[in-house]
PDB file of N, CA and C in Angstrom:
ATOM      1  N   UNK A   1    -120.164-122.792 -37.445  1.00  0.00           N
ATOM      2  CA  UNK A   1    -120.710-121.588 -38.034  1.00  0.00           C
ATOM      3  C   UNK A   1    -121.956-121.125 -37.257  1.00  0.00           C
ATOM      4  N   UNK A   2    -122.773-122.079 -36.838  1.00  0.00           N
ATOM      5  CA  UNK A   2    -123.781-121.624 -35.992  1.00  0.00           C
ATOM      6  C   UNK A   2    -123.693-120.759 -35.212  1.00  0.00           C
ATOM      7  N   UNK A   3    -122.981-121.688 -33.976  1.00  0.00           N
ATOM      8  CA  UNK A   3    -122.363-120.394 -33.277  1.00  0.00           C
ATOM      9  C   UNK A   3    -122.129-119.484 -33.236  1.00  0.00           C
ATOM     10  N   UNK A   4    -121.476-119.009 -34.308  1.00  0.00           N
ATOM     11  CA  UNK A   4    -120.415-118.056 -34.652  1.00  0.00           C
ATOM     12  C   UNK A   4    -121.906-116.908 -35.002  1.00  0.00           C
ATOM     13  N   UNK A   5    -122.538-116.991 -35.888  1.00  0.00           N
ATOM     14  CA  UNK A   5    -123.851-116.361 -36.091  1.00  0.00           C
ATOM     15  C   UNK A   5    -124.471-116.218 -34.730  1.00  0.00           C
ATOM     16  N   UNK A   6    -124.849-116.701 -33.848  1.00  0.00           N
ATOM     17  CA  UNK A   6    -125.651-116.865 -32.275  1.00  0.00           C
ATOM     18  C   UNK A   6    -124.917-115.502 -31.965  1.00  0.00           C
ATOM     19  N   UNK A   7    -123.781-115.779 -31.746  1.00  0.00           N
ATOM     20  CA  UNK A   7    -123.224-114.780 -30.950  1.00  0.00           C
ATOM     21  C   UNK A   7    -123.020-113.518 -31.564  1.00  0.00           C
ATOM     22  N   UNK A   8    -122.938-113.579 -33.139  1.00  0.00           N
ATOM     23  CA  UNK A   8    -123.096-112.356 -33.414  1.00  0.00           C
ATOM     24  C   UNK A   8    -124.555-111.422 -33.545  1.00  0.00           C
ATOM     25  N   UNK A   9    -125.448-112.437 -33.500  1.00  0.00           N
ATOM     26  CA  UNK A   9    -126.624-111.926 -33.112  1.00  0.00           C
ATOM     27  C   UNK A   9    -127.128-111.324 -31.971  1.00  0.00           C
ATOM     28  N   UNK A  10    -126.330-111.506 -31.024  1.00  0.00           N
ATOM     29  CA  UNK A  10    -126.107-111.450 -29.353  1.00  0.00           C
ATOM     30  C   UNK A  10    -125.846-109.939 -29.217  1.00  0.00           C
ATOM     31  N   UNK A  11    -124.809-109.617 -30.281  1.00  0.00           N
ATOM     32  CA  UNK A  11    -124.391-108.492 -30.054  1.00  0.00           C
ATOM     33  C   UNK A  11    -125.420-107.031 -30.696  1.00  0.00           C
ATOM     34  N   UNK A  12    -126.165-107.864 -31.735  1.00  0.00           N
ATOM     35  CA  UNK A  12    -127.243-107.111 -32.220  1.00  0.00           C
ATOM     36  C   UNK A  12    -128.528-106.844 -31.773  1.00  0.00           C
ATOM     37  N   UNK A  13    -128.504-107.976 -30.714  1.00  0.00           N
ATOM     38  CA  UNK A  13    -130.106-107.591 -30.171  1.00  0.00           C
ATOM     39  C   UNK A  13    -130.453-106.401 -29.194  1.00  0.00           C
ATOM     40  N   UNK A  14    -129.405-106.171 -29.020  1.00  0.00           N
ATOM     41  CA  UNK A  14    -129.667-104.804 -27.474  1.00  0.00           C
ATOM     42  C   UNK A  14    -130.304-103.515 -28.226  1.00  0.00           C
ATOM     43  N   UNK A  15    -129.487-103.516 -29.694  1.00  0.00           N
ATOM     44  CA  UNK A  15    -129.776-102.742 -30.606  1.00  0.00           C
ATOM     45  C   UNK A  15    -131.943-102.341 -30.725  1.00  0.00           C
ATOM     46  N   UNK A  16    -131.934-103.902 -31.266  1.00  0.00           N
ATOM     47  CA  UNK A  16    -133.495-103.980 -31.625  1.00  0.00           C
ATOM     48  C   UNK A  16    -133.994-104.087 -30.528  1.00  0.00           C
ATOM     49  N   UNK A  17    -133.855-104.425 -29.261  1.00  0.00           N
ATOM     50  CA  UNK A  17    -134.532-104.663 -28.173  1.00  0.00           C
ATOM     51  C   UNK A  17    -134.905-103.175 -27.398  1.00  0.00           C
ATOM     52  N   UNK A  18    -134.225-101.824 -28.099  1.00  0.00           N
ATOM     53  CA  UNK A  18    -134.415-100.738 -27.592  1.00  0.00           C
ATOM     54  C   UNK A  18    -134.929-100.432 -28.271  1.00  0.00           C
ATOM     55  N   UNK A  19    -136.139-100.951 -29.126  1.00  0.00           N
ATOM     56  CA  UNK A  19    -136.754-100.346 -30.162  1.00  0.00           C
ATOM     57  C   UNK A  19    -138.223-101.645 -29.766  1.00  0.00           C
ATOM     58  N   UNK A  20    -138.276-102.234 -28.964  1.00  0.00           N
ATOM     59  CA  UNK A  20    -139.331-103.036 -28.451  1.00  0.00           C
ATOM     60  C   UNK A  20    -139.259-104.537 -29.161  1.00  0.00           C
ATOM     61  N   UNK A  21    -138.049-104.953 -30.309  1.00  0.00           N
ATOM     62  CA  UNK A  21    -138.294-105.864 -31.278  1.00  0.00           C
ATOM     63  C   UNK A  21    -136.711-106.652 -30.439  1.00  0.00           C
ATOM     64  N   UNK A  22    -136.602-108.146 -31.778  1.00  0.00           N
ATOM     65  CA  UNK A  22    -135.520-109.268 -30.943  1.00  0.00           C
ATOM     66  C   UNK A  22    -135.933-109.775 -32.471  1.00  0.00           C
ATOM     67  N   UNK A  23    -134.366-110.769 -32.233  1.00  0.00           N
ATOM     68  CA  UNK A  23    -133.943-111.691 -33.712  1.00  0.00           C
ATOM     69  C   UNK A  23    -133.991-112.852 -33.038  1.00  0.00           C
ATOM     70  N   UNK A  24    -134.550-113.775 -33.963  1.00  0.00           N
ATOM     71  CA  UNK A  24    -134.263-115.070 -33.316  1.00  0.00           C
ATOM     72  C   UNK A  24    -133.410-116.087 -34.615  1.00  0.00           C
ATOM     73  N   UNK A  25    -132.936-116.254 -34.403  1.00  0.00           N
ATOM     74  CA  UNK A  25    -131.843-117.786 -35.241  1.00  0.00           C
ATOM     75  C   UNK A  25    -132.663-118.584 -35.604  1.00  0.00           C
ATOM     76  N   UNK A  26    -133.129-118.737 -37.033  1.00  0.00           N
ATOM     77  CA  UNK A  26    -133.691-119.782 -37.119  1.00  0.00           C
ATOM     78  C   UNK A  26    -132.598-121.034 -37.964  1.00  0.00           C
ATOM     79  N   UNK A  27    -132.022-120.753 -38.720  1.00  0.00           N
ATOM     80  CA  UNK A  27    -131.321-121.729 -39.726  1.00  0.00           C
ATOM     81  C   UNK A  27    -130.045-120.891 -40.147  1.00  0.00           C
ATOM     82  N   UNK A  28    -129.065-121.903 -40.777  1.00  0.00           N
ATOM     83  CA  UNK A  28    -128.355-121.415 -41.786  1.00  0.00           C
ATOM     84  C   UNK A  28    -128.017-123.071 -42.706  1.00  0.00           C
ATOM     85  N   UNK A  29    -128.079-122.763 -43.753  1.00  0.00           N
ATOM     86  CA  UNK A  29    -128.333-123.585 -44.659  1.00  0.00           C
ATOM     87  C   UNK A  29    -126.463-123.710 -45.342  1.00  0.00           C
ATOM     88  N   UNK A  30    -125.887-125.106 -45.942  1.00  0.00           N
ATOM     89  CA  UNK A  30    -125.115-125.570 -46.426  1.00  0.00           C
ATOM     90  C   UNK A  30    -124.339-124.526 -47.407  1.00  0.00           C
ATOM     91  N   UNK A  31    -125.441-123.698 -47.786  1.00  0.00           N
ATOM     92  CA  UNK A  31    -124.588-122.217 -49.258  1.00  0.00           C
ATOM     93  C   UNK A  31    -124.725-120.834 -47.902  1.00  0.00           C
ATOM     94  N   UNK A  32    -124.223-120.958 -46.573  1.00  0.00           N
ATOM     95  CA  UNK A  32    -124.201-119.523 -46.310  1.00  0.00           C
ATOM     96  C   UNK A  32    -125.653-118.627 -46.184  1.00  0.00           C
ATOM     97  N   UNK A  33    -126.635-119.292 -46.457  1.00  0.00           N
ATOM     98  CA  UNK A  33    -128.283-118.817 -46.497  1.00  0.00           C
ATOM     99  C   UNK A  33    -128.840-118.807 -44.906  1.00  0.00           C
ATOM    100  N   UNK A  34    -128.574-117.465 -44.150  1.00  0.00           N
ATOM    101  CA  UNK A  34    -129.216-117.723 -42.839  1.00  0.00           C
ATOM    102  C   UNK A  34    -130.502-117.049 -42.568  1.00  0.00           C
ATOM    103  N   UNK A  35    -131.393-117.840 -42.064  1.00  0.00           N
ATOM    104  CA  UNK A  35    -132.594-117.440 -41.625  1.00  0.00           C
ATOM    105  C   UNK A  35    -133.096-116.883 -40.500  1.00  0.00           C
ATOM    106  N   UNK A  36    -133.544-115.859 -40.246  1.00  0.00           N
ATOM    107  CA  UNK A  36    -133.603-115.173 -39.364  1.00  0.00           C
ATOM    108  C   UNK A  36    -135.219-115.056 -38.775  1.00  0.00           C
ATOM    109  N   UNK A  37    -136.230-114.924 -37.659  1.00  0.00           N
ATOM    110  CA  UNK A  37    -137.058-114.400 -37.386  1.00  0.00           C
ATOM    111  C   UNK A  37    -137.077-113.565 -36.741  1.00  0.00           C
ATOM    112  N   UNK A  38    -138.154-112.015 -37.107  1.00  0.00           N
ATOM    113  CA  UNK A  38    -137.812-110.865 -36.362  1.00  0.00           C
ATOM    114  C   UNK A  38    -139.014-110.924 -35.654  1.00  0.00           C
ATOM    115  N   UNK A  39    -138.831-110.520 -33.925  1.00  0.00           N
ATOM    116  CA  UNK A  39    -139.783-110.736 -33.161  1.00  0.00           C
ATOM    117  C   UNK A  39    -140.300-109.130 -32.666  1.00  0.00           C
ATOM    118  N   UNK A  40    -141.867-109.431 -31.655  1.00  0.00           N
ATOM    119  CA  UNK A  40    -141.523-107.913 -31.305  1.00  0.00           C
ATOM    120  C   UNK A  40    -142.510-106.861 -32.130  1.00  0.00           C
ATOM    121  N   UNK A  41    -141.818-105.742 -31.759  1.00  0.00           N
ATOM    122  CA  UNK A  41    -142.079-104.191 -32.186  1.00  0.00           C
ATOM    123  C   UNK A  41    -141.074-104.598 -33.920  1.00  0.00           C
ATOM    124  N   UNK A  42    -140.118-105.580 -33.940  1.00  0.00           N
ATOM    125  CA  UNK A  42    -139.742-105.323 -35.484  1.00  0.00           C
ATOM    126  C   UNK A  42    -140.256-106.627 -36.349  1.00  0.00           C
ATOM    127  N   UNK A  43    -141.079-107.883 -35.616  1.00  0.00           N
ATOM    128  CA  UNK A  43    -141.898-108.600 -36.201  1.00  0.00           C
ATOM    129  C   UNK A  43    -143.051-108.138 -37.470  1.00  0.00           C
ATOM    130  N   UNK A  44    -143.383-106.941 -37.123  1.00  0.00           N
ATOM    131  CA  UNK A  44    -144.571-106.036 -37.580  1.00  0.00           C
ATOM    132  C   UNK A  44    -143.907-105.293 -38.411  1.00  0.00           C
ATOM    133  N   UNK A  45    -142.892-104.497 -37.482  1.00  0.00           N
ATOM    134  CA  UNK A  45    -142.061-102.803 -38.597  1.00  0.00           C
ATOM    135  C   UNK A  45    -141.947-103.465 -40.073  1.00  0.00           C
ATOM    136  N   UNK A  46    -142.426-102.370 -40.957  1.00  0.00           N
ATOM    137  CA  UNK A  46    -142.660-102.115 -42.014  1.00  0.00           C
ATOM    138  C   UNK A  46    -141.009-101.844 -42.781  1.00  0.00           C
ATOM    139  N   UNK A  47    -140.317-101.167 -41.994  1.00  0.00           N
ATOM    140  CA  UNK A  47    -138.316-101.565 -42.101  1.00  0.00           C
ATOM    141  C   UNK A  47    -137.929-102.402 -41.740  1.00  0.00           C
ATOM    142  N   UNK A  48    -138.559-103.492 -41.245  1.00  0.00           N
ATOM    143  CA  UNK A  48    -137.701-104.635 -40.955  1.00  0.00           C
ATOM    144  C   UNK A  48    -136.806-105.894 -41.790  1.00  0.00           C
ATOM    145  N   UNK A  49    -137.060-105.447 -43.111  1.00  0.00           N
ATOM    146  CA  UNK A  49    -136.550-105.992 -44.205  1.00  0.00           C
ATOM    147  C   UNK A  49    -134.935-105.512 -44.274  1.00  0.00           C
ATOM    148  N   UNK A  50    -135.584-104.403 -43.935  1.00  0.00           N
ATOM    149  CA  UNK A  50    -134.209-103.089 -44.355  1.00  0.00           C
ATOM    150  C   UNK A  50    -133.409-103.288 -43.298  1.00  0.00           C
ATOM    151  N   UNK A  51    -133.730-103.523 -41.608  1.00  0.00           N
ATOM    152  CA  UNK A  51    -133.301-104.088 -40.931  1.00  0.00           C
ATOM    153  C   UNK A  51    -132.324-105.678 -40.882  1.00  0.00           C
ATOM    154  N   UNK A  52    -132.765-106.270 -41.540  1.00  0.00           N
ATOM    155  CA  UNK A  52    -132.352-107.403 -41.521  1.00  0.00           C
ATOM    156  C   UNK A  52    -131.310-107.460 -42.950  1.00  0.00           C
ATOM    157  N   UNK A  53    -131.296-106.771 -43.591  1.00  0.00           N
ATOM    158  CA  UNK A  53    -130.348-106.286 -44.522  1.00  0.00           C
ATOM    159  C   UNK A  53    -129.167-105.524 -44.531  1.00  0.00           C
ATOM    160  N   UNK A  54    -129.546-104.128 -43.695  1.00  0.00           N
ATOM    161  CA  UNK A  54    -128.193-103.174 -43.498  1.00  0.00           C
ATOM    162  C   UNK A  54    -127.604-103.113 -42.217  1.00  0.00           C
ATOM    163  N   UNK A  55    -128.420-104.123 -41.444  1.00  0.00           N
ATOM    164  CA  UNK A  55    -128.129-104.699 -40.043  1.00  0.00           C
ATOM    165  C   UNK A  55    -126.647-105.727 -39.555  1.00  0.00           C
ATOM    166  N   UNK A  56    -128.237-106.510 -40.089  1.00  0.00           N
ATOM    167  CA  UNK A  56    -127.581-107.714 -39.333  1.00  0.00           C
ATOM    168  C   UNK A  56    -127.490-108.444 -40.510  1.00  0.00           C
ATOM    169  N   UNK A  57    -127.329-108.720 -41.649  1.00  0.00           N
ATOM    170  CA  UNK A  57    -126.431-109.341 -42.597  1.00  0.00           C
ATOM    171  C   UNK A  57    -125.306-108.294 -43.185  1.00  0.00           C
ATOM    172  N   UNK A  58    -124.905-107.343 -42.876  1.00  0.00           N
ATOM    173  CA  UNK A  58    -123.669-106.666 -42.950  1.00  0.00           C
ATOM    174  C   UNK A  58    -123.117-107.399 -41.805  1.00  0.00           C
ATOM    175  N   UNK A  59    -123.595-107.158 -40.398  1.00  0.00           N
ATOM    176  CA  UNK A  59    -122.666-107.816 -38.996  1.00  0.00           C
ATOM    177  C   UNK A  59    -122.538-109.002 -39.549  1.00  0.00           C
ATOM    178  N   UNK A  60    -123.445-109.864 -40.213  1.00  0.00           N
ATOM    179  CA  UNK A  60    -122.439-111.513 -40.263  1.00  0.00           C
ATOM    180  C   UNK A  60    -121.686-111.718 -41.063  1.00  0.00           C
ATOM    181  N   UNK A  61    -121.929-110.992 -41.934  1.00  0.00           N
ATOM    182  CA  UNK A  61    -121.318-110.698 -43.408  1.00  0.00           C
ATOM    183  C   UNK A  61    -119.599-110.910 -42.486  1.00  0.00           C
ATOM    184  N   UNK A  62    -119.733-109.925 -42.107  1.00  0.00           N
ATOM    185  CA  UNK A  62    -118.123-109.301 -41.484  1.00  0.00           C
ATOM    186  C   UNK A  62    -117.562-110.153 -40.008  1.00  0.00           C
ATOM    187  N   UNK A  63    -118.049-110.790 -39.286  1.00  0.00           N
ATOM    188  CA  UNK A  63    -118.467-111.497 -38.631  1.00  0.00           C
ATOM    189  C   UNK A  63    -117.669-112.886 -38.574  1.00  0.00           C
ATOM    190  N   UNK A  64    -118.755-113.333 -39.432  1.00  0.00           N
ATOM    191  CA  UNK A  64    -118.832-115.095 -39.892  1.00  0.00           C
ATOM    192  C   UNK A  64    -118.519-115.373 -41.042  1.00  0.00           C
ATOM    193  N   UNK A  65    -117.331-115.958 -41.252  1.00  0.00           N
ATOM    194  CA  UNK A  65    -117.036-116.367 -42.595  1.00  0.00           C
ATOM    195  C   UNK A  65    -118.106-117.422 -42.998  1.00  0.00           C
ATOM    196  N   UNK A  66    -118.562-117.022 -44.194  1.00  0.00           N
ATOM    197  CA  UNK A  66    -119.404-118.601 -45.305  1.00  0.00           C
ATOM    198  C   UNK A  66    -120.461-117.320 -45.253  1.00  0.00           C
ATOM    199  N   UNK A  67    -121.221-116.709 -44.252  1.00  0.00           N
ATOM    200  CA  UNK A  67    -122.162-116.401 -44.288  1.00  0.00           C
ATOM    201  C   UNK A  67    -122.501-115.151 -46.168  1.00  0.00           C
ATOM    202  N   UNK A  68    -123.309-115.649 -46.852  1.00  0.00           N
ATOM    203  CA  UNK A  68    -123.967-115.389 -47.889  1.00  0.00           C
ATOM    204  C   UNK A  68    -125.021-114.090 -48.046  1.00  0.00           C
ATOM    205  N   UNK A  69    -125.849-114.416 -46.990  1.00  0.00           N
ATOM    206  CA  UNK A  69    -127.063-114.020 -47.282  1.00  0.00           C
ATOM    207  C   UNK A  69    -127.589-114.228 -45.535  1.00  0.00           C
ATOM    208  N   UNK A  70    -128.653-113.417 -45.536  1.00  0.00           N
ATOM    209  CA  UNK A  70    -129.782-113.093 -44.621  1.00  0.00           C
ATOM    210  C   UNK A  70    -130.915-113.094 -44.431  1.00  0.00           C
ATOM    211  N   UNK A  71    -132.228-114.337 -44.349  1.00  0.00           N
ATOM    212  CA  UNK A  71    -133.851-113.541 -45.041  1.00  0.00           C
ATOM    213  C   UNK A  71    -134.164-113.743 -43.960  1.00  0.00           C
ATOM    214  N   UNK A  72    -135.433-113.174 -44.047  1.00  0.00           N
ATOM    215  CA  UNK A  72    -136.405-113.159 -42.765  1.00  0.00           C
ATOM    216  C   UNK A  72    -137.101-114.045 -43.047  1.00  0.00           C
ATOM    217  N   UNK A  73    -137.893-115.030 -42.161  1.00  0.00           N
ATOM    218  CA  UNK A  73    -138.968-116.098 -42.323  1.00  0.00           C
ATOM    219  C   UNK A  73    -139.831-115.611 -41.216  1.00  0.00           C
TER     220      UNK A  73
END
């Protein structure tokens, strides 16, 4: 499952990286709970919640089976 998240994150960063910001992988936990850190220009953004919500836990959502959930740490 890791993996499977890595790489779909792979496909999301070009996204945030044209906006000065980057995701980094931190965890995914036993219930589907993956943890994310947002680096960057979206470390700071004030949408980056919203980001990491209508983003990139829709992409894993659809993605990666198990995957649950998305937070930022």
């Amino acid at each position: 499952m890791k993996e499977l998240i890595i790489n779909s994150l792979e496909r999301v960063r070009p996204m945030l990286q044209m906006d000065g910001g980057d995701v980094e992988f931190v965890n995914v936990s036993k219930d589907g709970v993956v943890s994310v850190k947002m680096q960057g220009a979206c470390g700071n953004c004030p949408g980056a919640m919203m980001t990491i919500k209508m983003v990139i836990e829709e992409r894993l959502k659809q993605e990666v089976p198990g995957v649950k959930e998305v937070i930022g740490v």
